[in-house]
N, C-alpha and C. Protein backbone atom coordinates (compact mmCIF):
# COMPACT_ATOMS: atom_id res chain seq x y z
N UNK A 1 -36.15 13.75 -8.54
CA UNK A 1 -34.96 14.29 -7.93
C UNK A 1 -33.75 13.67 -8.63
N UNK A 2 -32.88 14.45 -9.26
CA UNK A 2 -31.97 14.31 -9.85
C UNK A 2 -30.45 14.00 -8.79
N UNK A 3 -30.19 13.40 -7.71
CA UNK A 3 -29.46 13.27 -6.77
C UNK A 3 -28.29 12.38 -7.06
N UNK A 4 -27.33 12.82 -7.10
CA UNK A 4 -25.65 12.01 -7.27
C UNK A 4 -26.17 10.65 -5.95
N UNK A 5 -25.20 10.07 -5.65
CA UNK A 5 -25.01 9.19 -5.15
C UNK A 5 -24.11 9.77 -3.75
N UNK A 6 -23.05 10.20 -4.02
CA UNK A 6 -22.31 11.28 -3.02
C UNK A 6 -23.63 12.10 -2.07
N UNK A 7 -24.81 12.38 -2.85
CA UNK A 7 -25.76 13.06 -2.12
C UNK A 7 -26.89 12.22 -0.76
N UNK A 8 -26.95 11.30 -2.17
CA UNK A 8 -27.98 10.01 -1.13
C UNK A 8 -26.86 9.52 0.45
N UNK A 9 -25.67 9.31 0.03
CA UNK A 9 -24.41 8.62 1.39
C UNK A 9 -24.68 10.31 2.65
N UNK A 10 -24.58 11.51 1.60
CA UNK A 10 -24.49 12.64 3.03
C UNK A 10 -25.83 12.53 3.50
N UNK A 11 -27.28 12.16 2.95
CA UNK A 11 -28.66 11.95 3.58
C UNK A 11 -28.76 11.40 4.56
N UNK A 12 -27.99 9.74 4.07
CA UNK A 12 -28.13 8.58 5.13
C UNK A 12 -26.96 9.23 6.27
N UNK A 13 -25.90 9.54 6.20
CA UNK A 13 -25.09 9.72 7.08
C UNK A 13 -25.89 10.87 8.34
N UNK A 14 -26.35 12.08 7.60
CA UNK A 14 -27.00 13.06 8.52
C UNK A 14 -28.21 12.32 9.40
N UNK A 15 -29.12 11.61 8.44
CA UNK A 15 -30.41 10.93 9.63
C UNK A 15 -29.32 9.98 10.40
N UNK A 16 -28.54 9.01 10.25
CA UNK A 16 -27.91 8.13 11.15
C UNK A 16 -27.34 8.88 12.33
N UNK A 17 -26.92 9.77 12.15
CA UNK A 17 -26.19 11.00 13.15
C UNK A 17 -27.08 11.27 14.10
N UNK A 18 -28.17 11.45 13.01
CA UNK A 18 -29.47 12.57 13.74
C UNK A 18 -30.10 11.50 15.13
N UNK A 19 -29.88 10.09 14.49
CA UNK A 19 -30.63 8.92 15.15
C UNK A 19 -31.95 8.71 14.04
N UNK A 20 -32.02 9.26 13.55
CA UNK A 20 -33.32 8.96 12.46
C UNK A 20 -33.30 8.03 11.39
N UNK A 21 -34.64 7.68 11.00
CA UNK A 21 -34.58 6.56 10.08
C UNK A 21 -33.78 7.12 8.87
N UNK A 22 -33.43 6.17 7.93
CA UNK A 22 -33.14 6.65 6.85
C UNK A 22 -34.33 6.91 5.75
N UNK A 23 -34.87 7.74 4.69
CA UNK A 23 -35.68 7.45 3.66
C UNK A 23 -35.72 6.31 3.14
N UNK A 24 -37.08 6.18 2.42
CA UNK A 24 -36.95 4.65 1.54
C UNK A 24 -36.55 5.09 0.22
N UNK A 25 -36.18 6.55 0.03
CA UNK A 25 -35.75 6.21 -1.50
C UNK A 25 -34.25 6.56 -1.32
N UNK A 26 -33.72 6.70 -0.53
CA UNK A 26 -32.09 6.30 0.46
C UNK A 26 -31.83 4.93 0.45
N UNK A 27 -32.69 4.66 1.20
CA UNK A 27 -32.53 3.36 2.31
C UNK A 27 -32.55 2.22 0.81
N UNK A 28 -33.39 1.95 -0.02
CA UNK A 28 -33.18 1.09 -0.83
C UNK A 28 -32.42 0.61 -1.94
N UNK A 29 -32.25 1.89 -2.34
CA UNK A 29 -30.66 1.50 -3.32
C UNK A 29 -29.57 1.92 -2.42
N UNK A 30 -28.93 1.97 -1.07
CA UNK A 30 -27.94 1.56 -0.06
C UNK A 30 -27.85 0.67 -0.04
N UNK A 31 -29.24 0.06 0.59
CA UNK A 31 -29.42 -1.45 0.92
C UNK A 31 -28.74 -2.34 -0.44
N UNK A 32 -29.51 -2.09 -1.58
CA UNK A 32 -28.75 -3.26 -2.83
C UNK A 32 -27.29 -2.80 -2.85
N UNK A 33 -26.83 -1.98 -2.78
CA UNK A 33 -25.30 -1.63 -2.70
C UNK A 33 -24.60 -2.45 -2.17
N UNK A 34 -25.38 -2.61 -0.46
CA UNK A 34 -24.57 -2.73 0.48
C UNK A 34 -24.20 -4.73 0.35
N UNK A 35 -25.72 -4.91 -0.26
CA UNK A 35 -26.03 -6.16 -0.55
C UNK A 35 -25.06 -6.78 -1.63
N UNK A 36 -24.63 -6.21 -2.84
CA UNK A 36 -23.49 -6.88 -3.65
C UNK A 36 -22.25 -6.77 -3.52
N UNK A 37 -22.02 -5.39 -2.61
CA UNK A 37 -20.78 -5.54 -1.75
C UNK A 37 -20.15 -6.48 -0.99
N UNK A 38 -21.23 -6.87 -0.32
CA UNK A 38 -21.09 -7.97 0.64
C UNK A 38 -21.42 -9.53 -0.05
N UNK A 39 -21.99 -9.36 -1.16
CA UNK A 39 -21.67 -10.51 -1.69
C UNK A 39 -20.60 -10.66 -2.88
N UNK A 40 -19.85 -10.17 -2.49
CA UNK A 40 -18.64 -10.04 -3.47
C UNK A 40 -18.30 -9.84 -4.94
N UNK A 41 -19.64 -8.91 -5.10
CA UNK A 41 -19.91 -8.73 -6.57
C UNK A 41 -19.86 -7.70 -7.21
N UNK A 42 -19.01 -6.23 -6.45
CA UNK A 42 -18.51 -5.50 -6.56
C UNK A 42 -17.78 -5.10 -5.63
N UNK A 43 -16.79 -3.79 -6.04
CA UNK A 43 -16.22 -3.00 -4.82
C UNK A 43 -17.22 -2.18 -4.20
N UNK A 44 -16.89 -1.51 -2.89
CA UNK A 44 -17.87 -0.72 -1.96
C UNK A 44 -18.06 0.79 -3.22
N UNK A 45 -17.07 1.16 -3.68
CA UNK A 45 -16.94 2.21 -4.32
C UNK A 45 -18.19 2.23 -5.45
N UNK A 46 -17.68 1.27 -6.16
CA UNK A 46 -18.75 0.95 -7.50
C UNK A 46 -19.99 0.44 -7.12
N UNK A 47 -20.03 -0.21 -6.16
CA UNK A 47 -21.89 -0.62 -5.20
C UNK A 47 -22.73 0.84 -5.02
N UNK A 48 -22.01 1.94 -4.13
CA UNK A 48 -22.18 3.22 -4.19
C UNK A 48 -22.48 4.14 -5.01
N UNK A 49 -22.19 3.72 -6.31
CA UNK A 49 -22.23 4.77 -7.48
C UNK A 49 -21.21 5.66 -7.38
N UNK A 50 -20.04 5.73 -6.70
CA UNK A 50 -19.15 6.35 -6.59
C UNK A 50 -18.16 6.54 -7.37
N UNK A 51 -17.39 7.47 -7.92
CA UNK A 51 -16.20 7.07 -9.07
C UNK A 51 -15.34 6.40 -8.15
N UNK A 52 -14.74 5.03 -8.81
CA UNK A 52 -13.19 4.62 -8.09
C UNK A 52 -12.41 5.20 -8.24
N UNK A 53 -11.51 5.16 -7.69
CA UNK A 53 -9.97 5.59 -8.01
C UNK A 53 -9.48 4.49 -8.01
N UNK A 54 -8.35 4.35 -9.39
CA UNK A 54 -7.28 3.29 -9.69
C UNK A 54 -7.18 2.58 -8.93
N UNK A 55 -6.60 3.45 -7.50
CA UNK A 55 -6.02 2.83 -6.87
C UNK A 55 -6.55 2.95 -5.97
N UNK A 56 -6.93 2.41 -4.25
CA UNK A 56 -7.41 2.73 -3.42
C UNK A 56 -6.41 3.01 -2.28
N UNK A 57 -6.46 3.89 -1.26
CA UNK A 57 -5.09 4.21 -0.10
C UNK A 57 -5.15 2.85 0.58
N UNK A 58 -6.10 1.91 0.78
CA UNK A 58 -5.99 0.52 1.32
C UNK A 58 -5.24 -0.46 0.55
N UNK A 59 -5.62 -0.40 -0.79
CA UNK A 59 -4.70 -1.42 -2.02
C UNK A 59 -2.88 -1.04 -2.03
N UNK A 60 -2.86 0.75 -1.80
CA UNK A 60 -1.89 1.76 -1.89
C UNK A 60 -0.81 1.04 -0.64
N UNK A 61 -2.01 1.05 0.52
CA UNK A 61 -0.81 0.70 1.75
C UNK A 61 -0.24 -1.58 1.45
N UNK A 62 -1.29 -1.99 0.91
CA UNK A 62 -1.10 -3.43 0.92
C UNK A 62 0.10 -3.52 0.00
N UNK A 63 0.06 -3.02 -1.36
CA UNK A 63 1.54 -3.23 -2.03
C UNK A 63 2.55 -2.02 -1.37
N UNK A 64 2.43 -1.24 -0.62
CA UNK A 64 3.74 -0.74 0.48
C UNK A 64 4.37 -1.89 0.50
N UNK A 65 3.64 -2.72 1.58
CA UNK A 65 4.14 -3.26 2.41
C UNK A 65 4.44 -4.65 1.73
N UNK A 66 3.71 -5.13 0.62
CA UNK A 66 4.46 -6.37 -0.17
C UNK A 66 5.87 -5.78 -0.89
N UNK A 67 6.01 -4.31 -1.37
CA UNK A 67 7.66 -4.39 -1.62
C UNK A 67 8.21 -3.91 -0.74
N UNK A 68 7.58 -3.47 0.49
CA UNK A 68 8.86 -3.78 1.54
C UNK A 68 9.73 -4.97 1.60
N UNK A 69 8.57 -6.29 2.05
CA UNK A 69 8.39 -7.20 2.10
C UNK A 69 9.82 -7.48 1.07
N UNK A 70 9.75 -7.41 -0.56
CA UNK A 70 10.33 -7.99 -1.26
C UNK A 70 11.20 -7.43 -1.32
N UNK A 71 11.58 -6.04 -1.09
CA UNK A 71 12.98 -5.48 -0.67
C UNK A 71 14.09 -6.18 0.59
N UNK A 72 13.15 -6.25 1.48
CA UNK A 72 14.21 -7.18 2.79
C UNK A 72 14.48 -8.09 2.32
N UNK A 73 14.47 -8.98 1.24
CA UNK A 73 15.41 -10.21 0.77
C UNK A 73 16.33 -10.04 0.28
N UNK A 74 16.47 -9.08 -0.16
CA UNK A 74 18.11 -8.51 -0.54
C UNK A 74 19.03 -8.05 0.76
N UNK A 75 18.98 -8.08 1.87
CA UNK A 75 19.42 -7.75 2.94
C UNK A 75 19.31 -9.16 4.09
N UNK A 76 20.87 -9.69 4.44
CA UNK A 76 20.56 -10.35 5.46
C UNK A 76 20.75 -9.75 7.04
N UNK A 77 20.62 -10.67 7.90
CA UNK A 77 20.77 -10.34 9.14
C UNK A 77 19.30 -10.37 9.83
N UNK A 78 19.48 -9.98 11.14
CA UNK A 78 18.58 -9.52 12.04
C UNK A 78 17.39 -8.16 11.43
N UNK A 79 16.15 -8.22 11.95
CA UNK A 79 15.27 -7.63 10.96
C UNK A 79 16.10 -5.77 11.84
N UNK A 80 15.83 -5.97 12.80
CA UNK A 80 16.63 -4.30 13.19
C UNK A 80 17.84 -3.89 12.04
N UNK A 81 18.98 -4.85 11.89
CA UNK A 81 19.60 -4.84 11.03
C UNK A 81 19.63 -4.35 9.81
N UNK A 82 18.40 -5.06 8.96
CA UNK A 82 17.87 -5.06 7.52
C UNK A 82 17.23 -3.74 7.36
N UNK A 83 16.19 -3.55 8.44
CA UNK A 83 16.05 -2.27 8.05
C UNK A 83 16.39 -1.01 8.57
N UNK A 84 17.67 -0.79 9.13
CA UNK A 84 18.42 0.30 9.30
C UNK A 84 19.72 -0.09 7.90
N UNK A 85 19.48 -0.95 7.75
CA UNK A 85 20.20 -1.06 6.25
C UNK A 85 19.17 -0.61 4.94
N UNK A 86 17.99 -0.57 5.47
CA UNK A 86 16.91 -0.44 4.17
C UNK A 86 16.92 0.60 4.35
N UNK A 87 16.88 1.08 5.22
CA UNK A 87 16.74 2.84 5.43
C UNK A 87 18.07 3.77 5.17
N UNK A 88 18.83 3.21 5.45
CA UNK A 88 19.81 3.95 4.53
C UNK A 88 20.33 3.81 3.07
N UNK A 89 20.01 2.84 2.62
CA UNK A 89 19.87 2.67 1.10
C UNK A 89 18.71 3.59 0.41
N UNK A 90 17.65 3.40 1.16
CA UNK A 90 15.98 4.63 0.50
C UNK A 90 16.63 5.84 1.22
N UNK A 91 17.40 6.00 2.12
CA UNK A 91 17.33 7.66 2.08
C UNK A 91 18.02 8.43 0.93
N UNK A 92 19.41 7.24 0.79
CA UNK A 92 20.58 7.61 -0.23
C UNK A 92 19.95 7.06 -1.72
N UNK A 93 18.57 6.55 -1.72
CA UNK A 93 18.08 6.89 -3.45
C UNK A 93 16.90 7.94 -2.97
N UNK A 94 16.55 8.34 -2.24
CA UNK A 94 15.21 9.70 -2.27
C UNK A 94 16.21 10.40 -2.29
N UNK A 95 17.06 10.36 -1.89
CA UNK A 95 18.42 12.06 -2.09
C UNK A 95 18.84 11.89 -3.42
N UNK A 96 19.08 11.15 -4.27
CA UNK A 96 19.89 11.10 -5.23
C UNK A 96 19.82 10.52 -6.10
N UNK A 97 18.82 9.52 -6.52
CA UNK A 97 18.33 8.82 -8.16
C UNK A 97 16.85 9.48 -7.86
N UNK A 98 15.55 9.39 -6.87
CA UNK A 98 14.52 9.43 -7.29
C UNK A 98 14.19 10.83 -7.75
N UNK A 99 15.06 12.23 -7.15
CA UNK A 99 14.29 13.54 -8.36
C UNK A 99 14.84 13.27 -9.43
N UNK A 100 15.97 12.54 -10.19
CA UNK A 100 16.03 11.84 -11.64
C UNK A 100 15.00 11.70 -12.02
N UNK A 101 14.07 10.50 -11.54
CA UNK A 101 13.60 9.36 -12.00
C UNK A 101 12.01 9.97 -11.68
N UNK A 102 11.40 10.92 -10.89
CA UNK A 102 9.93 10.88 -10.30
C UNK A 102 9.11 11.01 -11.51
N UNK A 103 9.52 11.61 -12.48
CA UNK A 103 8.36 12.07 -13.37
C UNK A 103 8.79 11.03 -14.29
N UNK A 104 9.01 9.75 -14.20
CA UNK A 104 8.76 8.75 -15.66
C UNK A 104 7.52 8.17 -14.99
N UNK A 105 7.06 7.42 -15.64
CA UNK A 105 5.68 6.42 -15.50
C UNK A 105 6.85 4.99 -15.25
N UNK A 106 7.26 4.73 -16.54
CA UNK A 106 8.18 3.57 -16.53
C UNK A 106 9.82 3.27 -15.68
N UNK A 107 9.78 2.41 -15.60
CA UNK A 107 10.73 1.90 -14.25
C UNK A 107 12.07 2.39 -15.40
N UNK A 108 13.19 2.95 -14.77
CA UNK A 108 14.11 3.17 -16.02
C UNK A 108 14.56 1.42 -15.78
N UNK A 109 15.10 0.78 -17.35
CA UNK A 109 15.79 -0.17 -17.68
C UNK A 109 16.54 -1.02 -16.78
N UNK A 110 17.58 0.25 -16.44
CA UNK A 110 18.84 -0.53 -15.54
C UNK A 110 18.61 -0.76 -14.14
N UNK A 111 17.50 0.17 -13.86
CA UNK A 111 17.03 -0.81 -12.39
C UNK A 111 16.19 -2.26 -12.05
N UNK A 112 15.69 -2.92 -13.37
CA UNK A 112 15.34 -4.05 -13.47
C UNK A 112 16.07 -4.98 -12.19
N UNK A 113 15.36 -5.51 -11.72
CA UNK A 113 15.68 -6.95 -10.81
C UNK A 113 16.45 -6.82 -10.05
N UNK A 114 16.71 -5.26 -9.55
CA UNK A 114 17.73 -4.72 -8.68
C UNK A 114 16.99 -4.00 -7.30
N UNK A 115 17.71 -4.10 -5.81
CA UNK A 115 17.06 -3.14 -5.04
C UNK A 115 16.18 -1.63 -5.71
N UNK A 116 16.79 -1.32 -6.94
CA UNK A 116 16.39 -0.01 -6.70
C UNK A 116 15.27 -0.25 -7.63
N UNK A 117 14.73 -1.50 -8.31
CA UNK A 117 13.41 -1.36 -8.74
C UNK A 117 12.38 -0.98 -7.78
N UNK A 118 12.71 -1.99 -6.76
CA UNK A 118 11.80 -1.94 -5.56
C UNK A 118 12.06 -0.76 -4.89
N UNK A 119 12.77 -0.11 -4.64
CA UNK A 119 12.62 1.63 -4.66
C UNK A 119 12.05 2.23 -5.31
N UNK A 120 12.17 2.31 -6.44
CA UNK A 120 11.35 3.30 -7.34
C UNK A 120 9.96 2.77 -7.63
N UNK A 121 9.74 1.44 -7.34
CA UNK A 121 8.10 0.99 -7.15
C UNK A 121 7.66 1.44 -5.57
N UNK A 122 8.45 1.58 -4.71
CA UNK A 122 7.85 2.18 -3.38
C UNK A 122 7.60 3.61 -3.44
N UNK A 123 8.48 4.10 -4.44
CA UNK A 123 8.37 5.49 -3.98
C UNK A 123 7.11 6.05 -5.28
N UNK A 124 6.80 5.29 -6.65
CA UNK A 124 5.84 5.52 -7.19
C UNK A 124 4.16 5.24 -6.73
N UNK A 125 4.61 4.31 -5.51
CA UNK A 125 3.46 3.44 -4.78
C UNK A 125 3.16 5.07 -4.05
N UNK A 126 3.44 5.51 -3.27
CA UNK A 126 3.59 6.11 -2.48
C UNK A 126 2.70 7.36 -2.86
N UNK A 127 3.80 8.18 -4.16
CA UNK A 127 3.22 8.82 -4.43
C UNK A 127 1.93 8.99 -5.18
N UNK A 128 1.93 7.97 -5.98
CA UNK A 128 -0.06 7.97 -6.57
C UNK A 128 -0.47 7.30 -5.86
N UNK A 129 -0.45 6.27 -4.98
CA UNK A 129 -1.47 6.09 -4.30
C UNK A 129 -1.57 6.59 -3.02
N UNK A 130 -1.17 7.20 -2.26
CA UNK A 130 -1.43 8.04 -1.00
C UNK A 130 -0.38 7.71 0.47
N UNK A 131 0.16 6.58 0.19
CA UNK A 131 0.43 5.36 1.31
C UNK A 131 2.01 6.43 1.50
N UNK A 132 1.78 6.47 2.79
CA UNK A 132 2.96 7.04 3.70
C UNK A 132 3.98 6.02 3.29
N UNK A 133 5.40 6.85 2.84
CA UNK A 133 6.65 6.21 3.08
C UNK A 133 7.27 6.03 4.08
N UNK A 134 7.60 4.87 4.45
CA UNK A 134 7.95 4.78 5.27
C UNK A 134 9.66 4.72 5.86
N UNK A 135 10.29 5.59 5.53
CA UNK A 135 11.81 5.63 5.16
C UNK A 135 12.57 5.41 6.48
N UNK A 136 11.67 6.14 7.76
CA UNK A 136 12.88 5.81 8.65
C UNK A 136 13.01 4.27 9.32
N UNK A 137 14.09 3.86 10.15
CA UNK A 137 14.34 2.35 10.09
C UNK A 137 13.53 1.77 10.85
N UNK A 138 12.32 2.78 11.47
CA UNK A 138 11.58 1.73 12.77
C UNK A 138 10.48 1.50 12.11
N UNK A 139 9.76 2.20 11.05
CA UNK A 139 8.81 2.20 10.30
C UNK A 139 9.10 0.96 9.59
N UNK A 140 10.42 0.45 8.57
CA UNK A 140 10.46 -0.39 8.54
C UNK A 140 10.64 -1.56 9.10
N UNK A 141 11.15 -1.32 10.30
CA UNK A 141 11.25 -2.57 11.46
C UNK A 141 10.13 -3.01 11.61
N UNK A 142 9.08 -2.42 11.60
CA UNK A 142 7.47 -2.69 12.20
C UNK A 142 6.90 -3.64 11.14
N UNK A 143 7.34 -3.31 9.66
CA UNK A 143 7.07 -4.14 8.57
C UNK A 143 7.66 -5.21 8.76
N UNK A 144 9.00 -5.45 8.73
CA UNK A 144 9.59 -6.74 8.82
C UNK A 144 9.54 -7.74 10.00
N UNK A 145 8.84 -6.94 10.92
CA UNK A 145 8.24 -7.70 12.46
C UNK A 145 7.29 -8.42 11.86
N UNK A 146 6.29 -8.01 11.17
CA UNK A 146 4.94 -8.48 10.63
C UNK A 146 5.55 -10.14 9.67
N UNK A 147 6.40 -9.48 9.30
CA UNK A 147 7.16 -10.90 8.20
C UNK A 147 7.29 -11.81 8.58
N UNK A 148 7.03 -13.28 8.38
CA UNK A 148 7.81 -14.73 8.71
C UNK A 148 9.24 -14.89 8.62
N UNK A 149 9.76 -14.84 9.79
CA UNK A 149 11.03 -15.31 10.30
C UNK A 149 11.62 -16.71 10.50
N UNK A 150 12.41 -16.93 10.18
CA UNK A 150 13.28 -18.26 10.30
C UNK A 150 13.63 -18.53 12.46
N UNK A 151 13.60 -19.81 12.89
CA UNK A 151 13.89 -19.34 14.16
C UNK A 151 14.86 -19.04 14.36
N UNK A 152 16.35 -18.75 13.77
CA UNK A 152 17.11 -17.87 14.04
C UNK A 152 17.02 -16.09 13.74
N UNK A 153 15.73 -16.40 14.12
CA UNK A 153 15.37 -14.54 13.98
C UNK A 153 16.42 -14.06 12.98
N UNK A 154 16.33 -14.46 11.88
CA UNK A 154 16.82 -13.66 10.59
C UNK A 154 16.05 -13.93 9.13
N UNK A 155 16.44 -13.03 8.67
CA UNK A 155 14.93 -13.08 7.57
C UNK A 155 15.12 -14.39 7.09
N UNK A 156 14.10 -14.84 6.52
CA UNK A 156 14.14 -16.65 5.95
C UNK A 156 14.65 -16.45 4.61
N UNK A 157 16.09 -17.67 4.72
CA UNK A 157 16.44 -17.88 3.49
C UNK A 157 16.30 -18.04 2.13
N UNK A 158 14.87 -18.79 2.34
CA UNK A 158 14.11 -19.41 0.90
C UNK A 158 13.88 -18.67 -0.12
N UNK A 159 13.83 -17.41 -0.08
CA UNK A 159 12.98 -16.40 -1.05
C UNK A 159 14.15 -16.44 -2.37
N UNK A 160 14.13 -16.63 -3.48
CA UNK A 160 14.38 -16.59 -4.76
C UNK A 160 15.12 -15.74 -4.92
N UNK A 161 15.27 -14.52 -4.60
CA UNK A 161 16.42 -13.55 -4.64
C UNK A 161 17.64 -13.50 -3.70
N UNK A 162 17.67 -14.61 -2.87
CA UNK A 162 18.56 -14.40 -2.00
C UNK A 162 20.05 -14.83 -2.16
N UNK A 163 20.38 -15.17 -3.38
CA UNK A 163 21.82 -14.59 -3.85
C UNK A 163 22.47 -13.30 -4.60
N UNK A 164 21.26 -12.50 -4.43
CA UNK A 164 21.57 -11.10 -4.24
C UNK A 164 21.45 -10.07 -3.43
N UNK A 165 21.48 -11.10 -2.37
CA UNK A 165 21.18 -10.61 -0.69
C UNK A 165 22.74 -9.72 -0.70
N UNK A 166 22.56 -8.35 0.70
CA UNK A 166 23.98 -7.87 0.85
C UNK A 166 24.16 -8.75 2.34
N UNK A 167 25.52 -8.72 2.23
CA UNK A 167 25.55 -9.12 3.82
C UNK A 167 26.30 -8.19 4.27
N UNK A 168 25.62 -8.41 5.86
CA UNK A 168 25.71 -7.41 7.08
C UNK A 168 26.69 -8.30 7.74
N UNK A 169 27.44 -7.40 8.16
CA UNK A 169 28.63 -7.31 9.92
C UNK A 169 27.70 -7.87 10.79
């Protein structure tokens, strides 16, 4: 039997459904799959015989949320603050630099080390890897909740970019 791998996962999935055993010529190359997966000696994808993708929508959503993350240091204040300030900065570049900019691969030049790198890396994140943007300000509030705060509930000073923080009223 000439069977993909995609074929053997819909086998096991239908008997597991069914309540039925799985086959042993299923059940044993799963099992070693499942076995170097879990010992950290591949991804689940490549254990599977599965093609990867580059990128995965789990890897896709984890760097979301690390340049969120590195976007709110350019913004002080209260995290409600920051990101109803983040959100109107990404609405006013998705309206107006990113259909410029969507079809390069490469970051243009002059946005180097500026908010709008980290824009145009969110919004390239986004689009090849699958991960919902999150533009309006509560979506980002929810991110910057997740963040380590200073106890004056304002984002923590320390971060390396923060003399190119804007300040807020």
């Amino acid at each position: 039997m000439n069977d993909t791998a995609a074929d053997r996962l819909r086998r096991a999935a239908s008997a597991m459904r069914e309540g039925l055993p799985i086959s042993p010529d299923d059940a044993s190359p799963l099992a070693d799959a499942f076995e170097a997966f879990l010992a950290g000696e591949v991804a689940i994808d490549e254990a599977l015989g599965l093609a990867a993708a580059s990128t995965t929508w789990c890897e896709s959503v984890q760097e979301r949320s690390k340049l969120i993350a590195d976007l709110a240091w350019h913004y002080r204040g209260t995290p409600t603050r920051a990101a109803k300030d983040m959100a109107i900065d990404a609405g006013q570049y998705a309206a107006r630099t990113w259909p410029r900019f969507q079809h390069r691969s490469e970051l243009p030049p002059f946005h180097a080390g500026k908010p709008e790198e980290l824009l145009f890396r969110l919004h390239c994140n986004c689009l090849h890897g699958g991960a919902r943007w999150p533009l309006g300000w509560r979506s980002l509030y929810e991110n910057l909740q997740s963040m380590h705060l200073d106890p004056a509930n304002n984002l923590a000073p320390s971060h390396p970019s923060t003399t190119h923080r804007k300040e807020n009223p």
